[in-house]
Every structure is written in C-alpha cells, then in structure tokens.
ModelCIF file with pLDDT and N, C-alpha, C, O atoms, coordinates in Angstrom:
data_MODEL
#
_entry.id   MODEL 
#
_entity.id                         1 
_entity.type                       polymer 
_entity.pdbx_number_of_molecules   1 
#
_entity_poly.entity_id                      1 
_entity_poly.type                           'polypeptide(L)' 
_entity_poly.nstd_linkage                   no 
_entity_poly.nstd_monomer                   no 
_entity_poly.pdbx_seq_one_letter_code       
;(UNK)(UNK)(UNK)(UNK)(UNK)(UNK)(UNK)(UNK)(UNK)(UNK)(UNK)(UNK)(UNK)(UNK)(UNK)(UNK)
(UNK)(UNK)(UNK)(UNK)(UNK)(UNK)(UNK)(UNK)(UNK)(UNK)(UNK)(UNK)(UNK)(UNK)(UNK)(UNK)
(UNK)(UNK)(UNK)(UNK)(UNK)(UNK)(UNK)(UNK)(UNK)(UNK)(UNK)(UNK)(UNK)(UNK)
;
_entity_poly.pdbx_seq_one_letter_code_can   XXXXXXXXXXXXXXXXXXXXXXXXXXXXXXXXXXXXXXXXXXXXXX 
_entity_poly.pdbx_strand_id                 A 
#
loop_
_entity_poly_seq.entity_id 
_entity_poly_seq.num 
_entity_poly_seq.mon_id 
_entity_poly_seq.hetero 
1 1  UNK n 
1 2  UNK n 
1 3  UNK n 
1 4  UNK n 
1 5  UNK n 
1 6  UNK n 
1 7  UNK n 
1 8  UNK n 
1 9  UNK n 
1 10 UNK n 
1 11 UNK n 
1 12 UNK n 
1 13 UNK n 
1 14 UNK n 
1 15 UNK n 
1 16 UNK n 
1 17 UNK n 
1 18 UNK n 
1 19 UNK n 
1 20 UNK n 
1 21 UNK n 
1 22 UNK n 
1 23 UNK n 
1 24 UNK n 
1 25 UNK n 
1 26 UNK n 
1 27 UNK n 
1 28 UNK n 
1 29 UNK n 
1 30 UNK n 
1 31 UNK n 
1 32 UNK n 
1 33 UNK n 
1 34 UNK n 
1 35 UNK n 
1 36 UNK n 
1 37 UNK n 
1 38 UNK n 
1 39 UNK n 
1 40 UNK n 
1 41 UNK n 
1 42 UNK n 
1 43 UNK n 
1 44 UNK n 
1 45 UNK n 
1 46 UNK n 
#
_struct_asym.id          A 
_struct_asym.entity_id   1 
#
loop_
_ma_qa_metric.id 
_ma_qa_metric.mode 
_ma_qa_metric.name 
_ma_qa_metric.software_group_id 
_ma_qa_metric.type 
1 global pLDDT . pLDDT 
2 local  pLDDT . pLDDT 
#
_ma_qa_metric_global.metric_id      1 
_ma_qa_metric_global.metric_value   94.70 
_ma_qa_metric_global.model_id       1 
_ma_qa_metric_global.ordinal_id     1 
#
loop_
_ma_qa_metric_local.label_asym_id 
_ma_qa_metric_local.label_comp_id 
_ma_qa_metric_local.label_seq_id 
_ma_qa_metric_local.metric_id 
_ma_qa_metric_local.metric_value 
_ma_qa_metric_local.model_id 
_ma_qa_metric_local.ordinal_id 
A UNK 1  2 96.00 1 1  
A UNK 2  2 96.00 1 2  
A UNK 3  2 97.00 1 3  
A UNK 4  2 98.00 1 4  
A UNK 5  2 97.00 1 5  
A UNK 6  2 97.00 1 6  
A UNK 7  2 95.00 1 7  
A UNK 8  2 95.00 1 8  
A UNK 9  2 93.00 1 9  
A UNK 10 2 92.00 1 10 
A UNK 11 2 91.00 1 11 
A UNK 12 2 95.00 1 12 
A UNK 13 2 97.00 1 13 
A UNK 14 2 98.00 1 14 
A UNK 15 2 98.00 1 15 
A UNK 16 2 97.00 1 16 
A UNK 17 2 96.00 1 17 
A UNK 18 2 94.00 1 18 
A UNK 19 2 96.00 1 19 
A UNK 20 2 97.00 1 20 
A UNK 21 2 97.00 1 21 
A UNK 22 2 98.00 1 22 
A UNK 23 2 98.00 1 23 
A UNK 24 2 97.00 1 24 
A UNK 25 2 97.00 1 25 
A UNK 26 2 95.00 1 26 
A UNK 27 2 93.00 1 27 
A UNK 28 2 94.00 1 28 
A UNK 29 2 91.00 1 29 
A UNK 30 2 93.00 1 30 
A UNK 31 2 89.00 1 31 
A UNK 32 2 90.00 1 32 
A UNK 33 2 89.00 1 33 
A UNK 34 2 92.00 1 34 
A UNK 35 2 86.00 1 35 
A UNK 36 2 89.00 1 36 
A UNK 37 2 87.00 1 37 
A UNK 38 2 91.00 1 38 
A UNK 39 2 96.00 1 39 
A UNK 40 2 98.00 1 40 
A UNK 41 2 97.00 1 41 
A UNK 42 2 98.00 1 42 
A UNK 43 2 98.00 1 43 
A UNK 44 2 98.00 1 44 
A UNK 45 2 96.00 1 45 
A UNK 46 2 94.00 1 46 
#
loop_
_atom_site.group_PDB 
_atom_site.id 
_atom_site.type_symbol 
_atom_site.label_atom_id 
_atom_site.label_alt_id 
_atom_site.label_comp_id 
_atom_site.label_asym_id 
_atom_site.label_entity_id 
_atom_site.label_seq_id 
_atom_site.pdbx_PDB_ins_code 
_atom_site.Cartn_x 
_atom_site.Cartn_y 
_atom_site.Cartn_z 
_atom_site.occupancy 
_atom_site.B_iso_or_equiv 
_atom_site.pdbx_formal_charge 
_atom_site.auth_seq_id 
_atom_site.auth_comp_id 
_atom_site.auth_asym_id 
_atom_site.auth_atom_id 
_atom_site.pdbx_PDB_model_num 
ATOM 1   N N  . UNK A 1 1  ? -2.439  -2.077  23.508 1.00 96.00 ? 1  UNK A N  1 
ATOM 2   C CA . UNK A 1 1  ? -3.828  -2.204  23.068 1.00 96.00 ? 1  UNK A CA 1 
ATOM 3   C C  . UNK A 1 1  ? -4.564  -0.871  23.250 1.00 96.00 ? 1  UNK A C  1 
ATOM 4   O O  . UNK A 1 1  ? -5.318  -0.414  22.391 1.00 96.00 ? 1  UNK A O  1 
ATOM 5   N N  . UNK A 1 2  ? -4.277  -0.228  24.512 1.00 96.00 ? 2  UNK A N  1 
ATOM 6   C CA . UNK A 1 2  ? -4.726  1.001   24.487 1.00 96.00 ? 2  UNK A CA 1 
ATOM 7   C C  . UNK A 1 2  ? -4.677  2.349   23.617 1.00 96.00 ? 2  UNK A C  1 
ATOM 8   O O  . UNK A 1 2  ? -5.609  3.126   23.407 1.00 96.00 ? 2  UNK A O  1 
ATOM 9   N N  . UNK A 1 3  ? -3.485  2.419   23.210 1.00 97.00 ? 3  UNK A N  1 
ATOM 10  C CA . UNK A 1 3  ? -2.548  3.242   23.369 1.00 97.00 ? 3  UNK A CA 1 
ATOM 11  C C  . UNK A 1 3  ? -3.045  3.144   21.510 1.00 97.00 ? 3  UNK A C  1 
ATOM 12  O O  . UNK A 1 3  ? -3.398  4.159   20.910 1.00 97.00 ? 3  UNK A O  1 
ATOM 13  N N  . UNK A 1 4  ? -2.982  1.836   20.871 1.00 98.00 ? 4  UNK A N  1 
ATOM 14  C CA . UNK A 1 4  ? -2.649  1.820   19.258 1.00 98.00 ? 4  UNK A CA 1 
ATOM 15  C C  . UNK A 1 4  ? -4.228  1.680   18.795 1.00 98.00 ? 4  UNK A C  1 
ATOM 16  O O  . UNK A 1 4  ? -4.580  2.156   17.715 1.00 98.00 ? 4  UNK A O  1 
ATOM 17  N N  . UNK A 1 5  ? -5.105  1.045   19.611 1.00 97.00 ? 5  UNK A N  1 
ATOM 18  C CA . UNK A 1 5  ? -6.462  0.403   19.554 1.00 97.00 ? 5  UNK A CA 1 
ATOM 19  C C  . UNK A 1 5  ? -7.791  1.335   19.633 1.00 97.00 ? 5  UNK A C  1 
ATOM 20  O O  . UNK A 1 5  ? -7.737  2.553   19.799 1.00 97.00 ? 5  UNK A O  1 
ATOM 21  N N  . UNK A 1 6  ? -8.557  0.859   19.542 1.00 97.00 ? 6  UNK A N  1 
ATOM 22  C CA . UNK A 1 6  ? -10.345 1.926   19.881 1.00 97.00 ? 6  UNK A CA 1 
ATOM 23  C C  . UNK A 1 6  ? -11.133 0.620   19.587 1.00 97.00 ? 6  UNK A C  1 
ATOM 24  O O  . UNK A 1 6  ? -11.297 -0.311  18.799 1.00 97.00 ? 6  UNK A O  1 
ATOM 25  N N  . UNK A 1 7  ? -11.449 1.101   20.577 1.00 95.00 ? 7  UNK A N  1 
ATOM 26  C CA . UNK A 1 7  ? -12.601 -0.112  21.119 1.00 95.00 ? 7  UNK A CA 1 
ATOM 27  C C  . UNK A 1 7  ? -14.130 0.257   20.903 1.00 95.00 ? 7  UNK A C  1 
ATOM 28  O O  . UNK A 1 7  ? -14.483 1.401   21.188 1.00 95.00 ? 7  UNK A O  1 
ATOM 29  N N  . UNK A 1 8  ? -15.147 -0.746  20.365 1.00 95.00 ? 8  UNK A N  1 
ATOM 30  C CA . UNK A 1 8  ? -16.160 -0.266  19.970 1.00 95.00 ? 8  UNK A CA 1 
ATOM 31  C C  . UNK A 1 8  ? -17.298 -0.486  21.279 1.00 95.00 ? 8  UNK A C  1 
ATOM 32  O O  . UNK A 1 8  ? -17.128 -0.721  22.476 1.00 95.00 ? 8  UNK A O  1 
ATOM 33  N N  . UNK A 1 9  ? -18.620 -0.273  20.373 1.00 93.00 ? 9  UNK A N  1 
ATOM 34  C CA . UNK A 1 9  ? -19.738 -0.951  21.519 1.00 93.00 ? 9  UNK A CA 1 
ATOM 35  C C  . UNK A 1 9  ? -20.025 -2.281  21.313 1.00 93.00 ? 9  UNK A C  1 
ATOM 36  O O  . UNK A 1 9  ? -20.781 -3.004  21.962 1.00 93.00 ? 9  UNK A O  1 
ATOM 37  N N  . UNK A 1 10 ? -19.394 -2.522  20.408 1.00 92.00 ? 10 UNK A N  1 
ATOM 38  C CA . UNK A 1 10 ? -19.474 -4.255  20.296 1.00 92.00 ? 10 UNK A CA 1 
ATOM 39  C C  . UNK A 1 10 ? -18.115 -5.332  20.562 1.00 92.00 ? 10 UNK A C  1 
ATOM 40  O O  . UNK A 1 10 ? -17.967 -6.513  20.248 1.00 92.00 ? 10 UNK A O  1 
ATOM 41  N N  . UNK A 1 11 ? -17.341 -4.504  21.179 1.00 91.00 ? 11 UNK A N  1 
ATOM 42  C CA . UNK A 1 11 ? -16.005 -5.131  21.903 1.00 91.00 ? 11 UNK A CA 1 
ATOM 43  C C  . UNK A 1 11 ? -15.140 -5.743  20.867 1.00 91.00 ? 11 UNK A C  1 
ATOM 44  O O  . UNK A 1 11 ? -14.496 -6.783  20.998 1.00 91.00 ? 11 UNK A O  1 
ATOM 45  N N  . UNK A 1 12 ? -15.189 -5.114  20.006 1.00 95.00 ? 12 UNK A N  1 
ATOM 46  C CA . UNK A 1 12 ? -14.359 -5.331  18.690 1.00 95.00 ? 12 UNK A CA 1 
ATOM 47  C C  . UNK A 1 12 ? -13.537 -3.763  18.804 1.00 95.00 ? 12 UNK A C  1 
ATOM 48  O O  . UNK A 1 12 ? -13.991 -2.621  18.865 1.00 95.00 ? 12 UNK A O  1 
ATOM 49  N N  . UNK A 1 13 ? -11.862 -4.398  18.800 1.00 97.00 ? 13 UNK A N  1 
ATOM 50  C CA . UNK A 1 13 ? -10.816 -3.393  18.701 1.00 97.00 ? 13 UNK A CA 1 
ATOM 51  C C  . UNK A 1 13 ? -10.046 -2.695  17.494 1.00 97.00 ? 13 UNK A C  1 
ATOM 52  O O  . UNK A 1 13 ? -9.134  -3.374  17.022 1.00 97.00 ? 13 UNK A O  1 
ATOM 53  N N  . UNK A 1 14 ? -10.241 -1.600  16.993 1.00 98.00 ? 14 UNK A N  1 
ATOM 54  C CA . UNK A 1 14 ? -9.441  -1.651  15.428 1.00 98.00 ? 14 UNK A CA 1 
ATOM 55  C C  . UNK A 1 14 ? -8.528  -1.078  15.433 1.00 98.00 ? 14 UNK A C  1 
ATOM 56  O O  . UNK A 1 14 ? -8.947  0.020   15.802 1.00 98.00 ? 14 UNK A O  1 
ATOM 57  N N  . UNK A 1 15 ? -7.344  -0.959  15.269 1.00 98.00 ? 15 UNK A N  1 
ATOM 58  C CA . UNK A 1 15 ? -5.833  -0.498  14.952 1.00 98.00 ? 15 UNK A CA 1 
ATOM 59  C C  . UNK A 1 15 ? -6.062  0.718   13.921 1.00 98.00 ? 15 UNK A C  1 
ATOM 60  O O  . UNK A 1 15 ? -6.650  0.822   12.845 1.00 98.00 ? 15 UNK A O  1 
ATOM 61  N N  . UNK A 1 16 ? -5.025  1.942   15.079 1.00 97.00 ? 16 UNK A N  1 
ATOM 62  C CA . UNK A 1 16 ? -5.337  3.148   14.566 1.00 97.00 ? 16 UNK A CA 1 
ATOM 63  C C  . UNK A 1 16 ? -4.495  2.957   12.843 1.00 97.00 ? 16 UNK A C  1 
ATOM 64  O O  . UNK A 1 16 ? -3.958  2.032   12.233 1.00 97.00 ? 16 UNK A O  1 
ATOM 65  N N  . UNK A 1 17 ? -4.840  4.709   12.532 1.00 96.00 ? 17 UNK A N  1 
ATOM 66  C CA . UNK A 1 17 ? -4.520  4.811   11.286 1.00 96.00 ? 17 UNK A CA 1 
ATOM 67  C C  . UNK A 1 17 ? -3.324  4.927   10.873 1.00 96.00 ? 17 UNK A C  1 
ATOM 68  O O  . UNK A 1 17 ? -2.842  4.477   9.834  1.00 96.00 ? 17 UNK A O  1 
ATOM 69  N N  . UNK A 1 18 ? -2.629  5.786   12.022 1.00 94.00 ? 18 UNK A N  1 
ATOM 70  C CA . UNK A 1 18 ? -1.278  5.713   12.259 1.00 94.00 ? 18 UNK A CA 1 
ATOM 71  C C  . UNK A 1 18 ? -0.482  4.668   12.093 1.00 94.00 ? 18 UNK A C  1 
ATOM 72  O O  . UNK A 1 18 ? 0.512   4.671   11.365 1.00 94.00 ? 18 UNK A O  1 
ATOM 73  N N  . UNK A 1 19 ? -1.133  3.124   13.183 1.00 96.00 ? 19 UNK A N  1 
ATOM 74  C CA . UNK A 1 19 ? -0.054  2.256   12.214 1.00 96.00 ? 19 UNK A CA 1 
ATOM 75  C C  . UNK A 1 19 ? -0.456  1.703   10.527 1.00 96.00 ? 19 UNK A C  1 
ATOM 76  O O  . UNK A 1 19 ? 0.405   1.415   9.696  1.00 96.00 ? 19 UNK A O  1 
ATOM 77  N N  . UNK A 1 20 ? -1.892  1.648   10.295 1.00 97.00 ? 20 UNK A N  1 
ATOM 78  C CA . UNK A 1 20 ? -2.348  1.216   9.412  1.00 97.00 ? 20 UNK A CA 1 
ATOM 79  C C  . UNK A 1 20 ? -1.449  1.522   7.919  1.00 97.00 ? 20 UNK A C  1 
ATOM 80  O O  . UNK A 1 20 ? -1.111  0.758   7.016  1.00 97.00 ? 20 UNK A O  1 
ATOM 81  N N  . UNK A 1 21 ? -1.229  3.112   8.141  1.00 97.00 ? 21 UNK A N  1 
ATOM 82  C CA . UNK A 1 21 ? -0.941  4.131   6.708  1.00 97.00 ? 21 UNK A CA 1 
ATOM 83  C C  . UNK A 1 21 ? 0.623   3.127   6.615  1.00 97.00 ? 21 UNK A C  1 
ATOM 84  O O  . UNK A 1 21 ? 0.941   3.151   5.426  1.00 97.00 ? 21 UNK A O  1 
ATOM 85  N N  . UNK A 1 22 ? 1.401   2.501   7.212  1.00 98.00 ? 22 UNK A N  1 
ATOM 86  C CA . UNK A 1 22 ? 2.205   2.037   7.479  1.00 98.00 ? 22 UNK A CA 1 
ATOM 87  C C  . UNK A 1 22 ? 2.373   0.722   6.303  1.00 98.00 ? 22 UNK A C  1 
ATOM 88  O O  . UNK A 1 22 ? 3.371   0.472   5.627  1.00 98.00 ? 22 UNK A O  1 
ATOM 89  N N  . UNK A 1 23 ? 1.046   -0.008  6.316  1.00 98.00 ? 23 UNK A N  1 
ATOM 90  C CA . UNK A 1 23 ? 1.084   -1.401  5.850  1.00 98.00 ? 23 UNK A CA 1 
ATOM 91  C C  . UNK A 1 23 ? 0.740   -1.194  4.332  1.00 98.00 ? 23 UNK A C  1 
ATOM 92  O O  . UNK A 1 23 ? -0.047  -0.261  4.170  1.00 98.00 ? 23 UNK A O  1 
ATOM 93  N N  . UNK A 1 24 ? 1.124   -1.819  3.197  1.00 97.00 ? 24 UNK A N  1 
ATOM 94  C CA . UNK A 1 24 ? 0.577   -2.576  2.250  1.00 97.00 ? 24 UNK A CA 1 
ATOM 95  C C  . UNK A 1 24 ? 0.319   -3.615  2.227  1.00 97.00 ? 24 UNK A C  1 
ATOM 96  O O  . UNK A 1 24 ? 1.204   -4.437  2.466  1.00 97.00 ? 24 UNK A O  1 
ATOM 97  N N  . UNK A 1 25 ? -1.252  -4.122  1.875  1.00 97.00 ? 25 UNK A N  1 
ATOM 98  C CA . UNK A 1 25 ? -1.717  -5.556  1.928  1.00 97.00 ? 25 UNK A CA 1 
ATOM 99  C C  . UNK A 1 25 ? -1.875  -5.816  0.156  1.00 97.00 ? 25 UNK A C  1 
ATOM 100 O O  . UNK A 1 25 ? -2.299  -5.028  -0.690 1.00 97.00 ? 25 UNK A O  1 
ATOM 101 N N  . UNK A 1 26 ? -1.406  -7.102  0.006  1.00 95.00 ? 26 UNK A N  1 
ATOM 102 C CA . UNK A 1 26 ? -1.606  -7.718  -1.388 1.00 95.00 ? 26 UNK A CA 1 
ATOM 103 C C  . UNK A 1 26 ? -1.160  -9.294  -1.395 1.00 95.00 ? 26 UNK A C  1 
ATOM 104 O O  . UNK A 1 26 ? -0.144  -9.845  -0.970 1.00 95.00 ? 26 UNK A O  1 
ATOM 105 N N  . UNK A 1 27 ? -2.684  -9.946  -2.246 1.00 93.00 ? 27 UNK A N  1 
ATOM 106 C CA . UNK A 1 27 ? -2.284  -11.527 -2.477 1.00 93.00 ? 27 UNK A CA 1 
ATOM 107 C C  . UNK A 1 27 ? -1.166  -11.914 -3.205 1.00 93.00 ? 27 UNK A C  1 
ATOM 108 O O  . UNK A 1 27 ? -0.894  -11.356 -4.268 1.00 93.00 ? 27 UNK A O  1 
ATOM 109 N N  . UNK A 1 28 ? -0.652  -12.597 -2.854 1.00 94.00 ? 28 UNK A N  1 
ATOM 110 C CA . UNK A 1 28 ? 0.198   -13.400 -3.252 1.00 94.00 ? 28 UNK A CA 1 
ATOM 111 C C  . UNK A 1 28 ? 0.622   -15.202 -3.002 1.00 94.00 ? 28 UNK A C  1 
ATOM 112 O O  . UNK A 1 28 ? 0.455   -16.086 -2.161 1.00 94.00 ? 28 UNK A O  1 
ATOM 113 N N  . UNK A 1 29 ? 1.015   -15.076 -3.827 1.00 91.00 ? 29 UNK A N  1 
ATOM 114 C CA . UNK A 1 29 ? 1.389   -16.956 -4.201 1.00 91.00 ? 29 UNK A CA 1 
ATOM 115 C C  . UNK A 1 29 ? 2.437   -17.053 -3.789 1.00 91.00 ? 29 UNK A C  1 
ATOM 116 O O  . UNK A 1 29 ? 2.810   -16.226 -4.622 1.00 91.00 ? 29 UNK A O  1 
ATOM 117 N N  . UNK A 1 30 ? 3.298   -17.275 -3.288 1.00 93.00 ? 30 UNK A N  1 
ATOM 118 C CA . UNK A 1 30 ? 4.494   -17.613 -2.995 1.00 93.00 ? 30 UNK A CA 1 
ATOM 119 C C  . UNK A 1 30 ? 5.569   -18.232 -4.156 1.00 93.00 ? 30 UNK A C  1 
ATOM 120 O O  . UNK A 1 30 ? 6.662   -17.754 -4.460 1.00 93.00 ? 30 UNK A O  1 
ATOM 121 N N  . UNK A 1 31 ? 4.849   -19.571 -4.766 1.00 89.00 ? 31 UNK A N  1 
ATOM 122 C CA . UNK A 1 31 ? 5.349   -20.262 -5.837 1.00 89.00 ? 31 UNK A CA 1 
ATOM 123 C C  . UNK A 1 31 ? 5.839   -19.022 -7.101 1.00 89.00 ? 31 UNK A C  1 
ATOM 124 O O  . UNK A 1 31 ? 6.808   -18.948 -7.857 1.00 89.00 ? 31 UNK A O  1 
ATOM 125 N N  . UNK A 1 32 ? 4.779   -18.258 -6.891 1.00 90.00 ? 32 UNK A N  1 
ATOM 126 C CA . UNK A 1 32 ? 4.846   -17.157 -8.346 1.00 90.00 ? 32 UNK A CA 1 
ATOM 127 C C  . UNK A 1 32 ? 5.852   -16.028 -8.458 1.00 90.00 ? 32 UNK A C  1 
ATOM 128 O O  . UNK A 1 32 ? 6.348   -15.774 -7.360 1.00 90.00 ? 32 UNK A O  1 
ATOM 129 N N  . UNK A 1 33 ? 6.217   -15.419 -9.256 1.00 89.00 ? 33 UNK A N  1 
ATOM 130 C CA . UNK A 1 33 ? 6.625   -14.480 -9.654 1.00 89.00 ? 33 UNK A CA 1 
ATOM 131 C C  . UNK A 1 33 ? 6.874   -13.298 -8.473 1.00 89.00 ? 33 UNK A C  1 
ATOM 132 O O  . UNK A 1 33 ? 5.835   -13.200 -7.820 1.00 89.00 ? 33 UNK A O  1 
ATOM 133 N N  . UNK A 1 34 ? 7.447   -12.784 -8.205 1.00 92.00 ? 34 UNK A N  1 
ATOM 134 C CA . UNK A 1 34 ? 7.202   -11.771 -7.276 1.00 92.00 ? 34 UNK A CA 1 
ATOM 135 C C  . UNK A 1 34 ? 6.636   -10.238 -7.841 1.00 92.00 ? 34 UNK A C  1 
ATOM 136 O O  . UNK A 1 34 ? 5.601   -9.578  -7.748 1.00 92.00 ? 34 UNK A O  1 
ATOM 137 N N  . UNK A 1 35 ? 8.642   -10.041 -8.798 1.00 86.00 ? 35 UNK A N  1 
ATOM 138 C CA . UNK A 1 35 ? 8.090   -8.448  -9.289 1.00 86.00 ? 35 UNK A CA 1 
ATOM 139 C C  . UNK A 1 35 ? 8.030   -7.509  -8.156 1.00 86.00 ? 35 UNK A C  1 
ATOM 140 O O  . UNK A 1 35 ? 6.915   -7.009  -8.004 1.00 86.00 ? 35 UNK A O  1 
ATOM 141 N N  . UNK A 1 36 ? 8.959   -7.131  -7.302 1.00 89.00 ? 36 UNK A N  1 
ATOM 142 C CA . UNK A 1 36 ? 8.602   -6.135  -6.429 1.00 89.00 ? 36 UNK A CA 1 
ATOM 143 C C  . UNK A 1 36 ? 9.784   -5.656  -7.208 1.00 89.00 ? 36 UNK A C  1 
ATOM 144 O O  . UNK A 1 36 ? 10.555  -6.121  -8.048 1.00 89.00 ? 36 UNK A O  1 
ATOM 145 N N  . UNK A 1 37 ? 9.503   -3.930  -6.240 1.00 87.00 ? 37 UNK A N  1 
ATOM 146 C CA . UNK A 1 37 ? 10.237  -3.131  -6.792 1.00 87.00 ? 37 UNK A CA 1 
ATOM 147 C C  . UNK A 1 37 ? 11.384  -2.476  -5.623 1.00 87.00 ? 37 UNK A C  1 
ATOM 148 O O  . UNK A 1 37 ? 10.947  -1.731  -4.746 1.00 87.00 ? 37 UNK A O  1 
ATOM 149 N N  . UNK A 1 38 ? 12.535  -2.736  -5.668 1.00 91.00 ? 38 UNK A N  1 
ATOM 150 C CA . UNK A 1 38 ? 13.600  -2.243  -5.094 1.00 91.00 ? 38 UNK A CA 1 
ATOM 151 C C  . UNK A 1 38 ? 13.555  -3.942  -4.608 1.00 91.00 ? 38 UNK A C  1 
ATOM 152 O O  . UNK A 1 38 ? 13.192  -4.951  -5.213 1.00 91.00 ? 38 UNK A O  1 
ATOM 153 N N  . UNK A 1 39 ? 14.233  -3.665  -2.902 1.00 96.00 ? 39 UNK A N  1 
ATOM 154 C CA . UNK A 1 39 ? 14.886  -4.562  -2.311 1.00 96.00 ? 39 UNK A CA 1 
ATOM 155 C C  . UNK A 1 39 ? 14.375  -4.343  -0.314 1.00 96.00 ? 39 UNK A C  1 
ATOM 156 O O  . UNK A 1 39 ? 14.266  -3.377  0.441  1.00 96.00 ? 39 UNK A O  1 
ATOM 157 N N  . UNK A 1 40 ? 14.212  -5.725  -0.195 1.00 98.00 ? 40 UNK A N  1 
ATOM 158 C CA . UNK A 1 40 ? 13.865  -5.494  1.543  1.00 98.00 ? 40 UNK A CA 1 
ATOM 159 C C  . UNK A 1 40 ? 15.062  -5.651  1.831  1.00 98.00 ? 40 UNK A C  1 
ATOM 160 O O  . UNK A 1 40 ? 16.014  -6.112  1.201  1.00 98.00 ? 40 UNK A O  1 
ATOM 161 N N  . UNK A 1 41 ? 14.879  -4.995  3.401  1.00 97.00 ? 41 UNK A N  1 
ATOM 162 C CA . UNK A 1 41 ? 15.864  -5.341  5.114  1.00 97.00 ? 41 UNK A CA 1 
ATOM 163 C C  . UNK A 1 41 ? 15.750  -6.154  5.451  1.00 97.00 ? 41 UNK A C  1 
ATOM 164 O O  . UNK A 1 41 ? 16.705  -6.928  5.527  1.00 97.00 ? 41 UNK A O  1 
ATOM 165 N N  . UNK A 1 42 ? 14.503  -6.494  5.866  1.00 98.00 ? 42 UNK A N  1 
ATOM 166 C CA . UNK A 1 42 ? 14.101  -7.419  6.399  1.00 98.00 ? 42 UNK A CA 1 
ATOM 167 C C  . UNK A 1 42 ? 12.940  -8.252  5.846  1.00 98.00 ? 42 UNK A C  1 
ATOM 168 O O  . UNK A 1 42 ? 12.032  -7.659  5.263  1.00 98.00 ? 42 UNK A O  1 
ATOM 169 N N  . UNK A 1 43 ? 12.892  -9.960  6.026  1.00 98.00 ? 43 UNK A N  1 
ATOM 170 C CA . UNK A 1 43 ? 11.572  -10.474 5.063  1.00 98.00 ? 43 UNK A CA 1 
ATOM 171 C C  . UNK A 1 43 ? 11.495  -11.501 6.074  1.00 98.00 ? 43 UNK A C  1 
ATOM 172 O O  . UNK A 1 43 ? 12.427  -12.124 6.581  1.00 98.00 ? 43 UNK A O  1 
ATOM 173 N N  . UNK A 1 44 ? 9.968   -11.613 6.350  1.00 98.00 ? 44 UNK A N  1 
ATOM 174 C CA . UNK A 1 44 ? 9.481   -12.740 7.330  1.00 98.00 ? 44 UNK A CA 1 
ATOM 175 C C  . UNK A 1 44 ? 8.406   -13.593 6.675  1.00 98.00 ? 44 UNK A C  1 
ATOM 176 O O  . UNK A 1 44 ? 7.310   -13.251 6.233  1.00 98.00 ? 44 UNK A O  1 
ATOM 177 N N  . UNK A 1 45 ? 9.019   -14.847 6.722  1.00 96.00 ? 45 UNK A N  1 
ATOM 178 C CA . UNK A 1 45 ? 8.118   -16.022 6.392  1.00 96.00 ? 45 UNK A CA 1 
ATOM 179 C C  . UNK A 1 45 ? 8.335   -17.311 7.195  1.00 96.00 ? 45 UNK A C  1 
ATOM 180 O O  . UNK A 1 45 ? 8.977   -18.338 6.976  1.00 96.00 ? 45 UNK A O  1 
ATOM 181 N N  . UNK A 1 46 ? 7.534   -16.866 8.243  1.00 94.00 ? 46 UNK A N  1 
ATOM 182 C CA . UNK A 1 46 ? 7.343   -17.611 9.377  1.00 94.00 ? 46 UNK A CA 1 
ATOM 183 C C  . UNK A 1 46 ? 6.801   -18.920 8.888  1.00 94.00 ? 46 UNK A C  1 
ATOM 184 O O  . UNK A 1 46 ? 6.526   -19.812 9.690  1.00 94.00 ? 46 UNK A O  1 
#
C-alpha cells in the first residue's frame, strides 16, 4: 500500500502510474464477440 499507493487529504489512496500504464480497461459482454488481437497466458474469470 505504501510502496504502490499516495494517499490524499481525504484518505482516499490512488495506485501509482507505474502500475496503472500496465492496465487496459474496456466494457465488455462476455456473451459477445470478443475480437482481441493475438492470444493470452493467462485469463481470469473468477
């Protein structure tokens, strides 16, 4: 928490950029179409 985190004056923590640049976020349906491009390692659907 320390180490990845920054803590505000309103005790709300936000996750540096470092891991951020990391993620792509996008909606998706599950039922639908996918369309990605290449192939995962690993896929989690908890």
């Amino acid at each position: 928490m320390l180490k990845y985190f920054t803590k505000d004056d309103q005790d709300r923590w936000t996750a540096s950029m470092e891991l951020r640049r990391h993620i792509e976020y996008g909606k998706l349906n599950l039922r639908d179409k996918f369309g990605f491009n290449g192939l995962f390692h690993t896929i989690l659907c908890r």
